[in-house]
PDB file of N, CA and C in Angstrom:
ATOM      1  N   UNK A   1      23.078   7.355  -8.087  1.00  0.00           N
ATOM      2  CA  UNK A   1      22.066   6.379  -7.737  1.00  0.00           C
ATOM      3  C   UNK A   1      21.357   5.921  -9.015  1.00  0.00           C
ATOM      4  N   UNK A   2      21.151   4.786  -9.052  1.00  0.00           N
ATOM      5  CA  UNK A   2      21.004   3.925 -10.641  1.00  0.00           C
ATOM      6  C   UNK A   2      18.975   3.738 -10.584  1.00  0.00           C
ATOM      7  N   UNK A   3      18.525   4.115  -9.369  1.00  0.00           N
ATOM      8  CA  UNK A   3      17.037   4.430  -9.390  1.00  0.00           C
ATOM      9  C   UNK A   3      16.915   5.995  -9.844  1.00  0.00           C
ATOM     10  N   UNK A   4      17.295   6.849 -10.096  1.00  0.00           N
ATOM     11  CA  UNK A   4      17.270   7.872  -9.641  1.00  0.00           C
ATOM     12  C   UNK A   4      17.732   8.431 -10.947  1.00  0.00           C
ATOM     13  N   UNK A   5      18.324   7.886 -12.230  1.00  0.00           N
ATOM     14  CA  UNK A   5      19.129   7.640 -13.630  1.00  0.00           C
ATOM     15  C   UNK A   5      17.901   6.979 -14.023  1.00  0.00           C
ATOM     16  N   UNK A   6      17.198   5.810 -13.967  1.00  0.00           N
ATOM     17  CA  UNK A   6      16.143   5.449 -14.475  1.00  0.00           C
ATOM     18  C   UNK A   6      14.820   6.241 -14.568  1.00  0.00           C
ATOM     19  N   UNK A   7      14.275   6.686 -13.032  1.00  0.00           N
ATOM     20  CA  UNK A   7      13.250   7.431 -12.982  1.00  0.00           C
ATOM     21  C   UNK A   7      13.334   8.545 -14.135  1.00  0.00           C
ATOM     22  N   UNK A   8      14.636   9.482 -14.145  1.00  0.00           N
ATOM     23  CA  UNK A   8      14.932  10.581 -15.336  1.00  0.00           C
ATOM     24  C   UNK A   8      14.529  10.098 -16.723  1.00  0.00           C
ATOM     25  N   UNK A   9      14.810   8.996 -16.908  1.00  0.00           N
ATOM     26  CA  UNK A   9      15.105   8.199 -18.136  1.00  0.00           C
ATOM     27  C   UNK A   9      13.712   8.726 -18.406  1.00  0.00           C
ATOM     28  N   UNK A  10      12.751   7.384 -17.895  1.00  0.00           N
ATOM     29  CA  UNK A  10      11.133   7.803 -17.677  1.00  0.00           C
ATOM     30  C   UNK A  10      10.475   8.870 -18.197  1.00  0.00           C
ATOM     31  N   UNK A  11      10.857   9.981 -17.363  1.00  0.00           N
ATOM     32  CA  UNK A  11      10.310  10.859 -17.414  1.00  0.00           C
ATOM     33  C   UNK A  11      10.603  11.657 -18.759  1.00  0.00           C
ATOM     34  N   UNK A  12      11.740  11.503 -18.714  1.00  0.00           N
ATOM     35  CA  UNK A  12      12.389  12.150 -20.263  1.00  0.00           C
ATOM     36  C   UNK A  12      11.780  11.708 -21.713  1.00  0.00           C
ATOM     37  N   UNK A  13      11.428   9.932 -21.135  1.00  0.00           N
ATOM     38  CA  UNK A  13      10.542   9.205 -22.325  1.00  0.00           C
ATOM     39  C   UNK A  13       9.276  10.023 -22.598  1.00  0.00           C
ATOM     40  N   UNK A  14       8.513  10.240 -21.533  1.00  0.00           N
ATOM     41  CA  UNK A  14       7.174  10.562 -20.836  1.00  0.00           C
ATOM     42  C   UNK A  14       7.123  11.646 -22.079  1.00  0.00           C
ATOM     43  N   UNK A  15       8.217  12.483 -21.884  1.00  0.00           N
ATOM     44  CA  UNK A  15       8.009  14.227 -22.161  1.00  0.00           C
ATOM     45  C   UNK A  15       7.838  14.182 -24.267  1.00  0.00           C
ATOM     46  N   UNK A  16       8.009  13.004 -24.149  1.00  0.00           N
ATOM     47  CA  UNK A  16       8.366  12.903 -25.557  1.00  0.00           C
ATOM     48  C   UNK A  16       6.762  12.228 -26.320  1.00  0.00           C
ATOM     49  N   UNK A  17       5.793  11.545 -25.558  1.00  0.00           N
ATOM     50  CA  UNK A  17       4.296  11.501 -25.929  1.00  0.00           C
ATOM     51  C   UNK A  17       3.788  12.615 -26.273  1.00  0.00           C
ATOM     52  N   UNK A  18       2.493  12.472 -27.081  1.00  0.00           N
ATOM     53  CA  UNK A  18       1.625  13.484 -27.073  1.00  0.00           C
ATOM     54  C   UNK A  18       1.037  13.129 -25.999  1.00  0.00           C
ATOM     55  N   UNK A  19      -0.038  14.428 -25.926  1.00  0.00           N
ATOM     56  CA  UNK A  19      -0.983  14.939 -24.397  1.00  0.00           C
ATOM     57  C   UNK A  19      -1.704  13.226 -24.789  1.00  0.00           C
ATOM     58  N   UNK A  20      -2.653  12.984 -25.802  1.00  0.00           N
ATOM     59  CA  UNK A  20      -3.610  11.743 -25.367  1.00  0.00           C
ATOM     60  C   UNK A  20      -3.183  10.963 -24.890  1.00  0.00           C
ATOM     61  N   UNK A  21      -1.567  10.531 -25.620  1.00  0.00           N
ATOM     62  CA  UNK A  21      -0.973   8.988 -24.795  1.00  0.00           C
ATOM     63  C   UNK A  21      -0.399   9.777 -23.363  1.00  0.00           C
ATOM     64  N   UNK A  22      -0.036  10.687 -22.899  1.00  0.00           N
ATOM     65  CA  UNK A  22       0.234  10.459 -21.591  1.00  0.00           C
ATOM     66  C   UNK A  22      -0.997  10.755 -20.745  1.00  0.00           C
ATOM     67  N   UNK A  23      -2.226  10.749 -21.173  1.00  0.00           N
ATOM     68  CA  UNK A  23      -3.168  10.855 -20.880  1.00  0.00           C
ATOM     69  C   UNK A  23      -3.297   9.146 -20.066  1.00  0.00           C
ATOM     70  N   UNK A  24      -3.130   8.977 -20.901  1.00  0.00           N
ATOM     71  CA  UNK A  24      -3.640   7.178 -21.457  1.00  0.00           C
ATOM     72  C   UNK A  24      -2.180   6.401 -20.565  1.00  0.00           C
ATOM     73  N   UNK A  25      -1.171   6.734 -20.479  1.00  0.00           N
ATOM     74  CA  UNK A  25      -0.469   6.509 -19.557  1.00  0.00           C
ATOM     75  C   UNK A  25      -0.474   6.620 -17.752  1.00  0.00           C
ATOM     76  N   UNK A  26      -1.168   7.762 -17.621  1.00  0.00           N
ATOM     77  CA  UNK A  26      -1.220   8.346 -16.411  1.00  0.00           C
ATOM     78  C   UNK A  26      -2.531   7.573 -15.974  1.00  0.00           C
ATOM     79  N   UNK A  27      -3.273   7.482 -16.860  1.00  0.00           N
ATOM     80  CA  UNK A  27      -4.466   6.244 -16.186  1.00  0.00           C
ATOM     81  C   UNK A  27      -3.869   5.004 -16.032  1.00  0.00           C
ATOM     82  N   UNK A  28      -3.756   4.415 -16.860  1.00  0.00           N
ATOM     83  CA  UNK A  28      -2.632   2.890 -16.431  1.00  0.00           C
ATOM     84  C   UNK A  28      -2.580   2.705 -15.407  1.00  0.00           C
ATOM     85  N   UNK A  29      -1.140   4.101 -15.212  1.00  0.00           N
ATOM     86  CA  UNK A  29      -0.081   3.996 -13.808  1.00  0.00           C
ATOM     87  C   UNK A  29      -0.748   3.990 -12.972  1.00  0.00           C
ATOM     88  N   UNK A  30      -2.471   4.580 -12.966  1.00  0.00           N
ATOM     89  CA  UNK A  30      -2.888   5.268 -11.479  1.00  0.00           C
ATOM     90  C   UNK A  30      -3.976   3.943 -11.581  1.00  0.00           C
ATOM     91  N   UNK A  31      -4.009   3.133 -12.518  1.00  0.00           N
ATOM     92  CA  UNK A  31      -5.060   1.745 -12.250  1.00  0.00           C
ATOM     93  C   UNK A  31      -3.741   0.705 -11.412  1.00  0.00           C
ATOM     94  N   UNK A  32      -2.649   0.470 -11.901  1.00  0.00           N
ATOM     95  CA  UNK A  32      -1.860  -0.373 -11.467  1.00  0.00           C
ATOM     96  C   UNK A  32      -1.245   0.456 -10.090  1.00  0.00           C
ATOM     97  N   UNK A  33      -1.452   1.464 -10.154  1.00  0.00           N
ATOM     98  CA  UNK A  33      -1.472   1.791  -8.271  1.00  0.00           C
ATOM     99  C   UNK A  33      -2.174   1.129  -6.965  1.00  0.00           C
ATOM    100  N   UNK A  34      -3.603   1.674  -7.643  1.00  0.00           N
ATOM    101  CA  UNK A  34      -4.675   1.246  -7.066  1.00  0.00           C
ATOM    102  C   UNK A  34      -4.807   0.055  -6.710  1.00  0.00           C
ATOM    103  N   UNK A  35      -3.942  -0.954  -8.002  1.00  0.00           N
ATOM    104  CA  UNK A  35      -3.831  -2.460  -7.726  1.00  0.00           C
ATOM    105  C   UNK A  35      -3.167  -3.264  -6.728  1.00  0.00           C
ATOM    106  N   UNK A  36      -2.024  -2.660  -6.785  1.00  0.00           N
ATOM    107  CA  UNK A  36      -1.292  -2.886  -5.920  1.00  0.00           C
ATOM    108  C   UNK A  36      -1.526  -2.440  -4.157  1.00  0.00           C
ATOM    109  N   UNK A  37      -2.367  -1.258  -4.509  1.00  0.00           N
ATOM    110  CA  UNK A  37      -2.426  -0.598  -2.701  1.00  0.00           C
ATOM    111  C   UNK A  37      -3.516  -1.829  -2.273  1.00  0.00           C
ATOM    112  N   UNK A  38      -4.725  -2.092  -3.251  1.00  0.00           N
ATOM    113  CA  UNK A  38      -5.515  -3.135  -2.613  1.00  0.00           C
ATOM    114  C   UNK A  38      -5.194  -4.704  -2.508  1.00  0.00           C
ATOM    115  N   UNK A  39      -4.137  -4.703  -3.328  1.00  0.00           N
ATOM    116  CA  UNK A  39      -3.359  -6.170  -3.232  1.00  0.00           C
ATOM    117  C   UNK A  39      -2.521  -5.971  -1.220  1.00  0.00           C
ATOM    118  N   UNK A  40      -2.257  -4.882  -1.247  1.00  0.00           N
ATOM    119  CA  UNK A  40      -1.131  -4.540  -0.054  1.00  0.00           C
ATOM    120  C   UNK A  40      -2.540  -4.805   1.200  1.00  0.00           C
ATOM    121  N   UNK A  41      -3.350  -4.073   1.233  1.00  0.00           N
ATOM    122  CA  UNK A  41      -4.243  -4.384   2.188  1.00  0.00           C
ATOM    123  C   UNK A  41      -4.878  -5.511   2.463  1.00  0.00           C
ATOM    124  N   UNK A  42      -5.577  -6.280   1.317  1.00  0.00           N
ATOM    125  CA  UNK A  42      -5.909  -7.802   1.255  1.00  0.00           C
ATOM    126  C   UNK A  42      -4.917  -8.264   2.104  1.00  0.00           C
ATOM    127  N   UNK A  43      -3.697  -8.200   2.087  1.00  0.00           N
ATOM    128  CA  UNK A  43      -2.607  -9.164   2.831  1.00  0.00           C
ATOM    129  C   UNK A  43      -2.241  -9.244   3.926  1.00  0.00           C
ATOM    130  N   UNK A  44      -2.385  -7.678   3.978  1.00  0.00           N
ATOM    131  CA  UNK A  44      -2.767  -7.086   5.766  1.00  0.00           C
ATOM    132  C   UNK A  44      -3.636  -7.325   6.431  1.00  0.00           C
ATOM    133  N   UNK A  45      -4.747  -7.300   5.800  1.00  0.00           N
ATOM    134  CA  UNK A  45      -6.061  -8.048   6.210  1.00  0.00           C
ATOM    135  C   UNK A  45      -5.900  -9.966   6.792  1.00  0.00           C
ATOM    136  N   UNK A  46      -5.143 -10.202   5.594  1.00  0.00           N
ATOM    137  CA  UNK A  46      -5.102 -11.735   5.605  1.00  0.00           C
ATOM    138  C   UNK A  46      -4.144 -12.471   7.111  1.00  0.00           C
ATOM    139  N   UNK A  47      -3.135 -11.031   7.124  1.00  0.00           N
ATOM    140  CA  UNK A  47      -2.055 -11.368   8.091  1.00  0.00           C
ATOM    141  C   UNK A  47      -2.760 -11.111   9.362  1.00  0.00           C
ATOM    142  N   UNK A  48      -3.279  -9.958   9.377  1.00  0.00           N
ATOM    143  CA  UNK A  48      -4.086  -9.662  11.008  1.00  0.00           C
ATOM    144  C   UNK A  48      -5.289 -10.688  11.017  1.00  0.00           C
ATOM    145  N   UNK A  49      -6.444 -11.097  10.142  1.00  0.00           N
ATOM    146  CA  UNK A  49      -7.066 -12.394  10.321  1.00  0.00           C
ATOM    147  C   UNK A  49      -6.485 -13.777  11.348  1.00  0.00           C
ATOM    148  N   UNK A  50      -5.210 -14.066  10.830  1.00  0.00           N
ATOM    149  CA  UNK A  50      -4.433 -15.480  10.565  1.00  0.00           C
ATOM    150  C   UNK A  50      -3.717 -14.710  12.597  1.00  0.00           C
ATOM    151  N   UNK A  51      -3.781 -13.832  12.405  1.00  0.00           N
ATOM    152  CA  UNK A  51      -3.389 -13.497  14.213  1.00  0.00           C
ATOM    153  C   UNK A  51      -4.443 -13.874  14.765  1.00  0.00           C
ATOM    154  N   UNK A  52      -5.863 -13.302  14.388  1.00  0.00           N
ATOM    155  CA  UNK A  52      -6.560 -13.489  15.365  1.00  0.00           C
ATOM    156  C   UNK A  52      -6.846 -14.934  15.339  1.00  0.00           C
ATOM    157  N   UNK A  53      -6.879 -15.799  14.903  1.00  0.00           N
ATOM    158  CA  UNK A  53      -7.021 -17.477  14.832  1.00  0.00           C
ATOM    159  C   UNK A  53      -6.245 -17.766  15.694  1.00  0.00           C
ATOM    160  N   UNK A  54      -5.025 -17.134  15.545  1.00  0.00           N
ATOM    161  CA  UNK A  54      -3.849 -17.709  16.610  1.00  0.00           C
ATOM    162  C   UNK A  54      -3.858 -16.784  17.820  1.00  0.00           C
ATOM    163  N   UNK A  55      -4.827 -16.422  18.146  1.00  0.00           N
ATOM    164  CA  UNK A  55      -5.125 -15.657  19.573  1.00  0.00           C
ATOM    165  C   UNK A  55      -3.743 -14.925  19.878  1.00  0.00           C
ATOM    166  N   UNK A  56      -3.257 -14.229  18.493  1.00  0.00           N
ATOM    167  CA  UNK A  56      -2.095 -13.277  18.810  1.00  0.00           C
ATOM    168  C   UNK A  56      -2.884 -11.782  19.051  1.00  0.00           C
ATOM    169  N   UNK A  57      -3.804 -11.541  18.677  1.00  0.00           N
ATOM    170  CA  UNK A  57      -4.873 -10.067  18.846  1.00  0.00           C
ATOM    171  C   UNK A  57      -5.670 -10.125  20.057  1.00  0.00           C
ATOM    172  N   UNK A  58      -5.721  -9.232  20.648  1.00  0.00           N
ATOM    173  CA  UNK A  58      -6.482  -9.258  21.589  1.00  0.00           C
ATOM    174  C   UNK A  58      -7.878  -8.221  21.241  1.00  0.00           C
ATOM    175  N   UNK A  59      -8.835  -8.386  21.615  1.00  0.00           N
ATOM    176  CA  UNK A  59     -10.253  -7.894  21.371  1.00  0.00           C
ATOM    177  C   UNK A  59     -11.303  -7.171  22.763  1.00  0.00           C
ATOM    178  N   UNK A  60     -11.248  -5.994  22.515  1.00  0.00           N
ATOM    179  CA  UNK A  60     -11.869  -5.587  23.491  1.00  0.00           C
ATOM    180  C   UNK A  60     -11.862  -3.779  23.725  1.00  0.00           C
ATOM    181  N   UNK A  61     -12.562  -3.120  24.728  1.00  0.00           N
ATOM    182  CA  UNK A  61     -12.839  -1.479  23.972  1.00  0.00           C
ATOM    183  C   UNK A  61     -11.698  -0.792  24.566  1.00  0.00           C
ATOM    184  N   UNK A  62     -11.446   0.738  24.974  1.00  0.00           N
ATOM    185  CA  UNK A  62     -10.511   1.305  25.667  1.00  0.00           C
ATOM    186  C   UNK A  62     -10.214   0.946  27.073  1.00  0.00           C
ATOM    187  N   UNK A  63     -11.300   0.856  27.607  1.00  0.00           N
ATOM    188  CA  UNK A  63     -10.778   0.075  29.586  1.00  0.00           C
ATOM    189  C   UNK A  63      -9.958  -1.074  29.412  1.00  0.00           C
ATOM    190  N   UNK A  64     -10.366  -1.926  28.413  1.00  0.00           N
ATOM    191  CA  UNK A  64      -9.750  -2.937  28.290  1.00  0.00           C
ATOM    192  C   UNK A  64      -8.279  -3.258  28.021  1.00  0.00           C
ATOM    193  N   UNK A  65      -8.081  -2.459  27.462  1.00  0.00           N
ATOM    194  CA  UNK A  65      -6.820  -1.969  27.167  1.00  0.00           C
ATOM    195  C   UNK A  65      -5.967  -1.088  28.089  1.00  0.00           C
ATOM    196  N   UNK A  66      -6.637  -0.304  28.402  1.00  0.00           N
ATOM    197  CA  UNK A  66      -6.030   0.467  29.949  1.00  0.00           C
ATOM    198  C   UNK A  66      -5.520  -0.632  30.912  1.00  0.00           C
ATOM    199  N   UNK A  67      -6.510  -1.877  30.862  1.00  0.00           N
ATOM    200  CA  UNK A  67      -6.696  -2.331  32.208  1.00  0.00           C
ATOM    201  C   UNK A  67      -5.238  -3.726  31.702  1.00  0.00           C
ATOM    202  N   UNK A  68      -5.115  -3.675  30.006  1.00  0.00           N
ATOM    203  CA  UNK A  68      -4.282  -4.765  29.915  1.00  0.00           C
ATOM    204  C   UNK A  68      -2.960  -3.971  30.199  1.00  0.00           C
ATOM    205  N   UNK A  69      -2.954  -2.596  29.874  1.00  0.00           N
ATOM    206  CA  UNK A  69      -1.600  -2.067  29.797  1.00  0.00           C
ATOM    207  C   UNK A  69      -1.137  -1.968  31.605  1.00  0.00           C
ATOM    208  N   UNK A  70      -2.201  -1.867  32.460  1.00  0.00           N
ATOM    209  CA  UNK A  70      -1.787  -1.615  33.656  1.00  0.00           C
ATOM    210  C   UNK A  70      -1.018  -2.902  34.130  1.00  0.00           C
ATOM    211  N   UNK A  71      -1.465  -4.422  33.247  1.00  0.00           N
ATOM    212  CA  UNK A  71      -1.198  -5.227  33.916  1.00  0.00           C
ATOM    213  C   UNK A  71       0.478  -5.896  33.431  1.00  0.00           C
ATOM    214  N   UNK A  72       1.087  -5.129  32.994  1.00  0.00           N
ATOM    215  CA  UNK A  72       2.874  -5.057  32.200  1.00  0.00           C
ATOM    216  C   UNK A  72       3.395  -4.634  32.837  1.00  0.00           C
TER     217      UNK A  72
END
């Protein structure tokens, strides 16, 4: 597996820093994580919004839902 040959690669690079730069690496990676998980939610957000406009969500507490599931 040619992901799996790269990741090694990586890591093998990794092992070859001193402690400060993989210090200084491992923050990066864990800022451009962070970036991405809140880029991923914004969109989720944006996608379930853009439902409820289009009255694809329905809104309402647990009976309500009982009472929609009874009606399937």
């Amino acid at each position: 597996m040619q992901i799996n040959s790269e990741i090694n690669q990586i890591i093998e690079k990794f092992e070859l820093f001193e402690l400060d730069e993989k210090e200084y690496l491992v923050e990066i990676f864990t800022k451009e994580l962070r970036e991405e998980k809140r880029n991923r939610i914004y969109k989720r957000y944006l996608e379930a919004k853009e439902n409820r406009v289009k009255g694809k969500v329905k809104v309402g507490n647990v009976e309500d839902l009982k009472a929609d599931l009874e009606e399937d």
